[in-house]
PDB file of N, CA and C in Angstrom:
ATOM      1  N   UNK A   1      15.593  -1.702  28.817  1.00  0.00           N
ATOM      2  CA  UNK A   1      14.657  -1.641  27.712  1.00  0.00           C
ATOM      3  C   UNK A   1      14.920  -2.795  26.750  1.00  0.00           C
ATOM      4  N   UNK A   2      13.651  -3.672  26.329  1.00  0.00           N
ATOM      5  CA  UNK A   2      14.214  -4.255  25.492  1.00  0.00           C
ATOM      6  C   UNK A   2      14.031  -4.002  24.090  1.00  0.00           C
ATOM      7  N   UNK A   3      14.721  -5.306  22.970  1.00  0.00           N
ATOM      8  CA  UNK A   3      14.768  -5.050  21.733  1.00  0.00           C
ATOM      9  C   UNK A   3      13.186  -4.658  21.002  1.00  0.00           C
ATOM     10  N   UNK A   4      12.067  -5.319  21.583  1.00  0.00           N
ATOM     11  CA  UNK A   4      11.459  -5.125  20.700  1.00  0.00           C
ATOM     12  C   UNK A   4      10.280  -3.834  21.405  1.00  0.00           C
ATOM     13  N   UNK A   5      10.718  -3.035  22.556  1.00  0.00           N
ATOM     14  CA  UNK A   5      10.144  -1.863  22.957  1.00  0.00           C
ATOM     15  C   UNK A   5      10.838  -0.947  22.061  1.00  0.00           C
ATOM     16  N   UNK A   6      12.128  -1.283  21.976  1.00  0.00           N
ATOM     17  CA  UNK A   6      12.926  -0.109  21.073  1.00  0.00           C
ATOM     18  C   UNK A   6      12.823   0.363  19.744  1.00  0.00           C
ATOM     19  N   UNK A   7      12.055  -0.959  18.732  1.00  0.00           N
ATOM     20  CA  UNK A   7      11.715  -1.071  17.461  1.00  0.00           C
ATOM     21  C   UNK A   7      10.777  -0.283  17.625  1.00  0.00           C
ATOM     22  N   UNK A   8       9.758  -0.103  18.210  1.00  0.00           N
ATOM     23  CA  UNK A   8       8.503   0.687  17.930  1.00  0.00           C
ATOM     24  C   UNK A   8       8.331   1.784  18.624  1.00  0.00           C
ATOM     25  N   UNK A   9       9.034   2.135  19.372  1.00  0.00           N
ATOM     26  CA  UNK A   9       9.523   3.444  19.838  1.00  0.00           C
ATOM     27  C   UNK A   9      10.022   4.120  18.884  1.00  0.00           C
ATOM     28  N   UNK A  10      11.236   3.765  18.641  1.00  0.00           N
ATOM     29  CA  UNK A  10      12.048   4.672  17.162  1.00  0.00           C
ATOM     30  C   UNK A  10      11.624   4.522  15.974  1.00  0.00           C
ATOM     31  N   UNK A  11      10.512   3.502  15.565  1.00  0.00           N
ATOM     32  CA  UNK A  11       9.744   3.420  14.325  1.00  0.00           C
ATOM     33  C   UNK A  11       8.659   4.992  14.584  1.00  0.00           C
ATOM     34  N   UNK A  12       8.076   4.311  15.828  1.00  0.00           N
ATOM     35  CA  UNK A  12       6.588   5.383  16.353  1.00  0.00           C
ATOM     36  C   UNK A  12       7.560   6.740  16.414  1.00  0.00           C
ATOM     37  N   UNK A  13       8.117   7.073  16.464  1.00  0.00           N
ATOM     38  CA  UNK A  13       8.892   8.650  16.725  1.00  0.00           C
ATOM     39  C   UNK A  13       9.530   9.076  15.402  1.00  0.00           C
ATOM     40  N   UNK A  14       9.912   8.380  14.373  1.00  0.00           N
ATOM     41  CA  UNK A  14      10.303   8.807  13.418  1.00  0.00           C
ATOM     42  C   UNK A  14       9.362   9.076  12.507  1.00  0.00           C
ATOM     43  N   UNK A  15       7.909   8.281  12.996  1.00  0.00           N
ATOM     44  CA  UNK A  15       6.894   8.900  11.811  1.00  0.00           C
ATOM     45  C   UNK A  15       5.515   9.428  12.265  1.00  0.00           C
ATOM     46  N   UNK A  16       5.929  10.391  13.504  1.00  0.00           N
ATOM     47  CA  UNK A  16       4.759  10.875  13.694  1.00  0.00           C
ATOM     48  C   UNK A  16       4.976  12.700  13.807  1.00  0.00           C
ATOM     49  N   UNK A  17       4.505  13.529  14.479  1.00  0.00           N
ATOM     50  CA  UNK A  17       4.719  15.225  14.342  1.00  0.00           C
ATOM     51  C   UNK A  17       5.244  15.289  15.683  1.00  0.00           C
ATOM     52  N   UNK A  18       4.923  14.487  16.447  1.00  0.00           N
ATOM     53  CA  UNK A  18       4.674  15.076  18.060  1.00  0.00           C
ATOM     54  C   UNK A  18       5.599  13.592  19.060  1.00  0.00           C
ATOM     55  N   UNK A  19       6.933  13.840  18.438  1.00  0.00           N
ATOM     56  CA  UNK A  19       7.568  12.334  19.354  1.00  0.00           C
ATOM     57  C   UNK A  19       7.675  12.926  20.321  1.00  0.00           C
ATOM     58  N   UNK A  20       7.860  13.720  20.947  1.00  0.00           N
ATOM     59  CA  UNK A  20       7.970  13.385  22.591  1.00  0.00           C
ATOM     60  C   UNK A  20       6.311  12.915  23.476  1.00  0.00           C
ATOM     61  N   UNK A  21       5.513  12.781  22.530  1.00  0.00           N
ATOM     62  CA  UNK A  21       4.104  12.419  22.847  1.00  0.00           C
ATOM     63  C   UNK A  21       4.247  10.586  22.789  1.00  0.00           C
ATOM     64  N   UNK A  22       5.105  10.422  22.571  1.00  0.00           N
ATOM     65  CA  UNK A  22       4.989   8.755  21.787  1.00  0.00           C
ATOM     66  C   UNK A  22       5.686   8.084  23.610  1.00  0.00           C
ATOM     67  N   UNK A  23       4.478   7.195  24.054  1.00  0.00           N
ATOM     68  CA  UNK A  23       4.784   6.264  24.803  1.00  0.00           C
ATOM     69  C   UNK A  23       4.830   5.562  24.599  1.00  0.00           C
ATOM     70  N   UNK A  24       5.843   4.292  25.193  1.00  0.00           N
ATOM     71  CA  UNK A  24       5.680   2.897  24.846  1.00  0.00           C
ATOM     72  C   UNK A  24       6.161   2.052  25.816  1.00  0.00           C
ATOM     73  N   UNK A  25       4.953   0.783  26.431  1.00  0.00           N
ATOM     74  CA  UNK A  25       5.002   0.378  27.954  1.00  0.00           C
ATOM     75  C   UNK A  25       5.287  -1.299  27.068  1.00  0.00           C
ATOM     76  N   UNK A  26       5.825  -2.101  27.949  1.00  0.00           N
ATOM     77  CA  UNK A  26       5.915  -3.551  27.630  1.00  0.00           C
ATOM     78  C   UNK A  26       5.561  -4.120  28.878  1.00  0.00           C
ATOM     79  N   UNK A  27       4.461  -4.919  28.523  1.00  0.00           N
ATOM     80  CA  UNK A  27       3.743  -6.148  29.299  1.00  0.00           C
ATOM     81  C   UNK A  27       4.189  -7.503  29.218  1.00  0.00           C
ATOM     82  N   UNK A  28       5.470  -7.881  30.037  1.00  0.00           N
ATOM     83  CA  UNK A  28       5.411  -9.172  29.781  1.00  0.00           C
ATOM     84  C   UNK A  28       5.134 -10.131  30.343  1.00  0.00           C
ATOM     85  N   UNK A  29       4.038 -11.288  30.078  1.00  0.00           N
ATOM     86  CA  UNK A  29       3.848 -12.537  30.554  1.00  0.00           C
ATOM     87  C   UNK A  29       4.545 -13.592  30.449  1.00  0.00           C
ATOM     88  N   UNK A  30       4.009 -14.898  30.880  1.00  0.00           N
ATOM     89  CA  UNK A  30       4.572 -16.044  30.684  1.00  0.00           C
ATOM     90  C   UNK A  30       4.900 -16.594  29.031  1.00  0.00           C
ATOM     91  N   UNK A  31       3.636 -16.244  28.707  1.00  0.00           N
ATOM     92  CA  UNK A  31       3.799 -16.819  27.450  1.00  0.00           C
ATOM     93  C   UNK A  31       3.488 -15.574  26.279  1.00  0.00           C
ATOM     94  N   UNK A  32       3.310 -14.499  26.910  1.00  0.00           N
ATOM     95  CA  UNK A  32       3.312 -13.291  25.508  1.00  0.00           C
ATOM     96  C   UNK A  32       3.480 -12.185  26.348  1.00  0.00           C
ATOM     97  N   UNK A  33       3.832 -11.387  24.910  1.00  0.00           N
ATOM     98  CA  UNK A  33       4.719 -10.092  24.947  1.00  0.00           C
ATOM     99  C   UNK A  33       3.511  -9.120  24.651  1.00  0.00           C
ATOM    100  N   UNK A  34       2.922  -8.439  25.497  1.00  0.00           N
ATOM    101  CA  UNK A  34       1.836  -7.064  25.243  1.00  0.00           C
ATOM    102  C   UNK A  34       3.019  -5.951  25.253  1.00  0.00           C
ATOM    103  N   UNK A  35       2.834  -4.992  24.193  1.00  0.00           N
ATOM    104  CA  UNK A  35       3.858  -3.631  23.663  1.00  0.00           C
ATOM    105  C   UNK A  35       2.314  -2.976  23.415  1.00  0.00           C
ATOM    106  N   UNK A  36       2.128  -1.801  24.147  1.00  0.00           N
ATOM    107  CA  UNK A  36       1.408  -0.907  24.380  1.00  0.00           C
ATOM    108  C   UNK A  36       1.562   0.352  23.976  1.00  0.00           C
ATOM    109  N   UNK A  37       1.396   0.878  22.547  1.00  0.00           N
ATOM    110  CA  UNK A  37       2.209   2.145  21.822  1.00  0.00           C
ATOM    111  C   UNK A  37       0.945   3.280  21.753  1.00  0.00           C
ATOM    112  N   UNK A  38       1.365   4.388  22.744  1.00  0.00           N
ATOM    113  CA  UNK A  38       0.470   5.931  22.668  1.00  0.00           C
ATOM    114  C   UNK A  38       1.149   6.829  22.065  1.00  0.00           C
ATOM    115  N   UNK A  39       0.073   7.378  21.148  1.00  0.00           N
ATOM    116  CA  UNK A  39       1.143   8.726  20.665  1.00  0.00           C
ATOM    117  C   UNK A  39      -0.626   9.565  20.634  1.00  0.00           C
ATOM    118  N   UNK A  40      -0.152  10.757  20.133  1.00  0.00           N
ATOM    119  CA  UNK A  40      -1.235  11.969  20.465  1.00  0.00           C
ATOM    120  C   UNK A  40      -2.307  11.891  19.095  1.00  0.00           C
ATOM    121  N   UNK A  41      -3.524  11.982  19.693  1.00  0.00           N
ATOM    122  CA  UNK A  41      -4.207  11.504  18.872  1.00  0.00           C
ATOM    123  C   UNK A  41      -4.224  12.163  17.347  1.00  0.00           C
ATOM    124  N   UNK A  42      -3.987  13.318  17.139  1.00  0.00           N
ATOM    125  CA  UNK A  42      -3.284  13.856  15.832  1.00  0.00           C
ATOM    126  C   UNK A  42      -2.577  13.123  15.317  1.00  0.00           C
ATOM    127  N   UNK A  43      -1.809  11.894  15.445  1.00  0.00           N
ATOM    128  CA  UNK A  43      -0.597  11.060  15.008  1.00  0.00           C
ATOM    129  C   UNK A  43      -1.093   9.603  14.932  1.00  0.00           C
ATOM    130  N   UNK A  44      -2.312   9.487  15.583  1.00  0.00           N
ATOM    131  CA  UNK A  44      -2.894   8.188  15.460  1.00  0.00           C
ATOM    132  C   UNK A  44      -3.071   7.546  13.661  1.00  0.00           C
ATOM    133  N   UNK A  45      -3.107   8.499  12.888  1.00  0.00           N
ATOM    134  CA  UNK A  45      -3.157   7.942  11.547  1.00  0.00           C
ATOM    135  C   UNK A  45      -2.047   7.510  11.143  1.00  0.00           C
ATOM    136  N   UNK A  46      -0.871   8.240  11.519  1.00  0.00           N
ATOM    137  CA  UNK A  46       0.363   8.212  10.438  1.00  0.00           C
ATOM    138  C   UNK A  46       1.157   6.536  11.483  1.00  0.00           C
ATOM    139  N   UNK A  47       0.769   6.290  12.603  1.00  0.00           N
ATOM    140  CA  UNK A  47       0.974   5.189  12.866  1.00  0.00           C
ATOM    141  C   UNK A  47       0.455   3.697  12.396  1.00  0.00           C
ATOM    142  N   UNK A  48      -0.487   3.690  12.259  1.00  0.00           N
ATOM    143  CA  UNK A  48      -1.496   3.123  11.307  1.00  0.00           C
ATOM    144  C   UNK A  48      -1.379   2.516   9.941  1.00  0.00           C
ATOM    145  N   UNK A  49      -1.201   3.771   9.572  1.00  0.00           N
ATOM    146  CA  UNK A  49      -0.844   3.826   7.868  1.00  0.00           C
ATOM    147  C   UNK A  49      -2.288   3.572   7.460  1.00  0.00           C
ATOM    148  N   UNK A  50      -2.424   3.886   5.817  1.00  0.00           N
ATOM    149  CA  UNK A  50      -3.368   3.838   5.060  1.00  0.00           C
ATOM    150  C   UNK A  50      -3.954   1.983   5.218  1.00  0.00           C
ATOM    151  N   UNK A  51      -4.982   1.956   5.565  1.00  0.00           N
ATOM    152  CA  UNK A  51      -5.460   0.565   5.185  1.00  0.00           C
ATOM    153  C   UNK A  51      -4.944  -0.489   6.383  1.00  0.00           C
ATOM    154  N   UNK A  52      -3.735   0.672   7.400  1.00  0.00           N
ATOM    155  CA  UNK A  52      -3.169  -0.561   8.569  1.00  0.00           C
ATOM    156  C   UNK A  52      -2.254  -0.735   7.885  1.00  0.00           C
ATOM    157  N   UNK A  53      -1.638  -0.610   7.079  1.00  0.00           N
ATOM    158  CA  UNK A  53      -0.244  -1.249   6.926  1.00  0.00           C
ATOM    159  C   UNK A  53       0.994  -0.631   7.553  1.00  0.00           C
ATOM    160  N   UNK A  54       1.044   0.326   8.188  1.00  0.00           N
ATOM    161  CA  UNK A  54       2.166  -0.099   8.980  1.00  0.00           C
ATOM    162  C   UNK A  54       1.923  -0.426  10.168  1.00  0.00           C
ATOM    163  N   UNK A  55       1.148  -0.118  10.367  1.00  0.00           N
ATOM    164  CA  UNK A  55       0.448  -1.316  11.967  1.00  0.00           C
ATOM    165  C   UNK A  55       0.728  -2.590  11.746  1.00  0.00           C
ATOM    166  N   UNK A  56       0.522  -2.995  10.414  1.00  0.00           N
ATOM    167  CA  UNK A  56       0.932  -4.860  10.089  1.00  0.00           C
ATOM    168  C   UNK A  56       1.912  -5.106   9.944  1.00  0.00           C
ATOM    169  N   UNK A  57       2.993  -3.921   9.378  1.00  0.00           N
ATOM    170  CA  UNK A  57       3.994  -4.384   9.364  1.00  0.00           C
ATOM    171  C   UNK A  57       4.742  -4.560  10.528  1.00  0.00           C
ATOM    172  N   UNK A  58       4.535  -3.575  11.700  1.00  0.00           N
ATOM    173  CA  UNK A  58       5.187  -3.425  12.928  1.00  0.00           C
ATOM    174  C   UNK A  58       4.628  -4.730  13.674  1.00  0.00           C
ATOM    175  N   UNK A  59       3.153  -4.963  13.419  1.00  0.00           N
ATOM    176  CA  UNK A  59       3.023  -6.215  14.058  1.00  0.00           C
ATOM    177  C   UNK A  59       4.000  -7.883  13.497  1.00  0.00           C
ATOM    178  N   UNK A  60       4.426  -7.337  11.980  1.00  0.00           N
ATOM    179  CA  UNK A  60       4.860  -8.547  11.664  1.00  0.00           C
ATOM    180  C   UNK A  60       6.111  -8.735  12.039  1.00  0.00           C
ATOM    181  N   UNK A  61       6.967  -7.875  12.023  1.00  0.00           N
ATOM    182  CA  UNK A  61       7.818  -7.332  12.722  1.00  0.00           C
ATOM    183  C   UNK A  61       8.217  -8.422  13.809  1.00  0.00           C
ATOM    184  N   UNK A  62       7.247  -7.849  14.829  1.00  0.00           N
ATOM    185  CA  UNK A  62       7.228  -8.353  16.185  1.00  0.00           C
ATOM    186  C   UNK A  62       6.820  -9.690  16.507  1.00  0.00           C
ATOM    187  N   UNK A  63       6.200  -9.995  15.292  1.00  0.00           N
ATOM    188  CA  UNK A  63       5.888 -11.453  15.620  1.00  0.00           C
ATOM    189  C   UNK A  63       7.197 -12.057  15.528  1.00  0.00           C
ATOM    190  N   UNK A  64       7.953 -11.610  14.368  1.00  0.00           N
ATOM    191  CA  UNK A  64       9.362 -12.573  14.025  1.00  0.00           C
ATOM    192  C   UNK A  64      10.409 -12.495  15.007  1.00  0.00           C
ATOM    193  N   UNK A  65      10.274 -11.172  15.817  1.00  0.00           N
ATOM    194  CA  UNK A  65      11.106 -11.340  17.023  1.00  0.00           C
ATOM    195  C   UNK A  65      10.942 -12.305  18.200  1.00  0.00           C
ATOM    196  N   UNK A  66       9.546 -11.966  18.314  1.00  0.00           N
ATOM    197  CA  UNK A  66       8.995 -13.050  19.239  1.00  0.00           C
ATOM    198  C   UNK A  66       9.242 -14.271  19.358  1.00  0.00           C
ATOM    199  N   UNK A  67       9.374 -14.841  17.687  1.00  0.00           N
ATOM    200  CA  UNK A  67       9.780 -16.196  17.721  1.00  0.00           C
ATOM    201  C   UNK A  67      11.444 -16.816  18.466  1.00  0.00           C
ATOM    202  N   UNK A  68      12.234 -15.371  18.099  1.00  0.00           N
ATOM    203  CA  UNK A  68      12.907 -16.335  18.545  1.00  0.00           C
ATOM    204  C   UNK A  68      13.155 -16.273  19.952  1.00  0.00           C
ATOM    205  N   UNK A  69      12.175 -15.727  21.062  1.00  0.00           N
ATOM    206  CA  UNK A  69      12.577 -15.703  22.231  1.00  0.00           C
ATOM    207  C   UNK A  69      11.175 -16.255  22.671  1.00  0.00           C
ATOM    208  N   UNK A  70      10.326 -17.155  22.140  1.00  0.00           N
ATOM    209  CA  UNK A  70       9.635 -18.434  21.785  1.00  0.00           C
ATOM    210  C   UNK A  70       8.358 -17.481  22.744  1.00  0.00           C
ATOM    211  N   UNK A  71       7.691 -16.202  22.591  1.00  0.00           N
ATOM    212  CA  UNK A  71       7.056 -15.604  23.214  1.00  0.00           C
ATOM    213  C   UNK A  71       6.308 -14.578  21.989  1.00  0.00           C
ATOM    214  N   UNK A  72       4.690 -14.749  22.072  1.00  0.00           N
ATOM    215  CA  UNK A  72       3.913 -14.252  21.296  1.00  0.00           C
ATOM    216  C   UNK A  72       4.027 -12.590  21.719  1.00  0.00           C
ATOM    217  N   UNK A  73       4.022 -11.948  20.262  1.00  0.00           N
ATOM    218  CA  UNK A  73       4.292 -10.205  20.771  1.00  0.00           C
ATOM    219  C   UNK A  73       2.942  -9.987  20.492  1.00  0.00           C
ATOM    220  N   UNK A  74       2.100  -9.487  21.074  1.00  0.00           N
ATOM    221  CA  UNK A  74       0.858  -8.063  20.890  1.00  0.00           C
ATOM    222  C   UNK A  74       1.402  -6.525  20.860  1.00  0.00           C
ATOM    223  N   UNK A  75       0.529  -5.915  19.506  1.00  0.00           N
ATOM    224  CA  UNK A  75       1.097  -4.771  19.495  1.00  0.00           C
ATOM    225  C   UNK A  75      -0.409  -3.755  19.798  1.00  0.00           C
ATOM    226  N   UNK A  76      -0.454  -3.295  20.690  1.00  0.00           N
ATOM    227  CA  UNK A  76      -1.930  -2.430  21.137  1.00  0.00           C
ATOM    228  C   UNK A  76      -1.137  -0.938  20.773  1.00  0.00           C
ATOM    229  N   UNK A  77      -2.395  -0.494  19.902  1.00  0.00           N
ATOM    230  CA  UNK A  77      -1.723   0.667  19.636  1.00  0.00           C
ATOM    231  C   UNK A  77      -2.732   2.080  20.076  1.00  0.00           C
ATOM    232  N   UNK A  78      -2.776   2.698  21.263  1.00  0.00           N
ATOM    233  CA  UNK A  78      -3.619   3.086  22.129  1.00  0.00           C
ATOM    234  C   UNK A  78      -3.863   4.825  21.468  1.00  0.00           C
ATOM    235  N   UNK A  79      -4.708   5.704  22.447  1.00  0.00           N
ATOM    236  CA  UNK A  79      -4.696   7.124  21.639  1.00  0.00           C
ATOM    237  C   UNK A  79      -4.373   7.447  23.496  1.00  0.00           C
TER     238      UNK A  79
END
């Protein structure tokens, strides 16, 4: 597993009702990182956050990891 499947796994499970519902698949290409995060659609908000912000933050997150393993992260956040 890597570092940045693990960030949003234990982010996505600590703030939703239903973690054993919380999947999380990593797509990796040549040149980017797809992180594919399901949790139950009851929980689809509290991942999110009001307005997306913690969706932005997890994406910003991941961008800064990305950099240093010189590979663009996508964060798809699925129901």
């Amino acid at each position: 597993m890597s570092q940045l499947r693990d960030i949003v796994e234990i982010t996505a499970k600590s703030l939703v009702d239903s973690p054993e519902r919380v999947n999380v698949q990593e797509i990796e290409g040549e040149k980017t990182v797809v992180i594919e995060l399901r949790v139950d659609k009851n929980d689809l908000g509290k991942v999110i956050g009001k307005g997306g912000r913690i969706a932005r933050s997890l994406r910003t997150i991941l961008s800064s990891m990305g950099r240093k393993i010189n590979k663009r992260v996508v964060l798809e956040i699925l129901e």
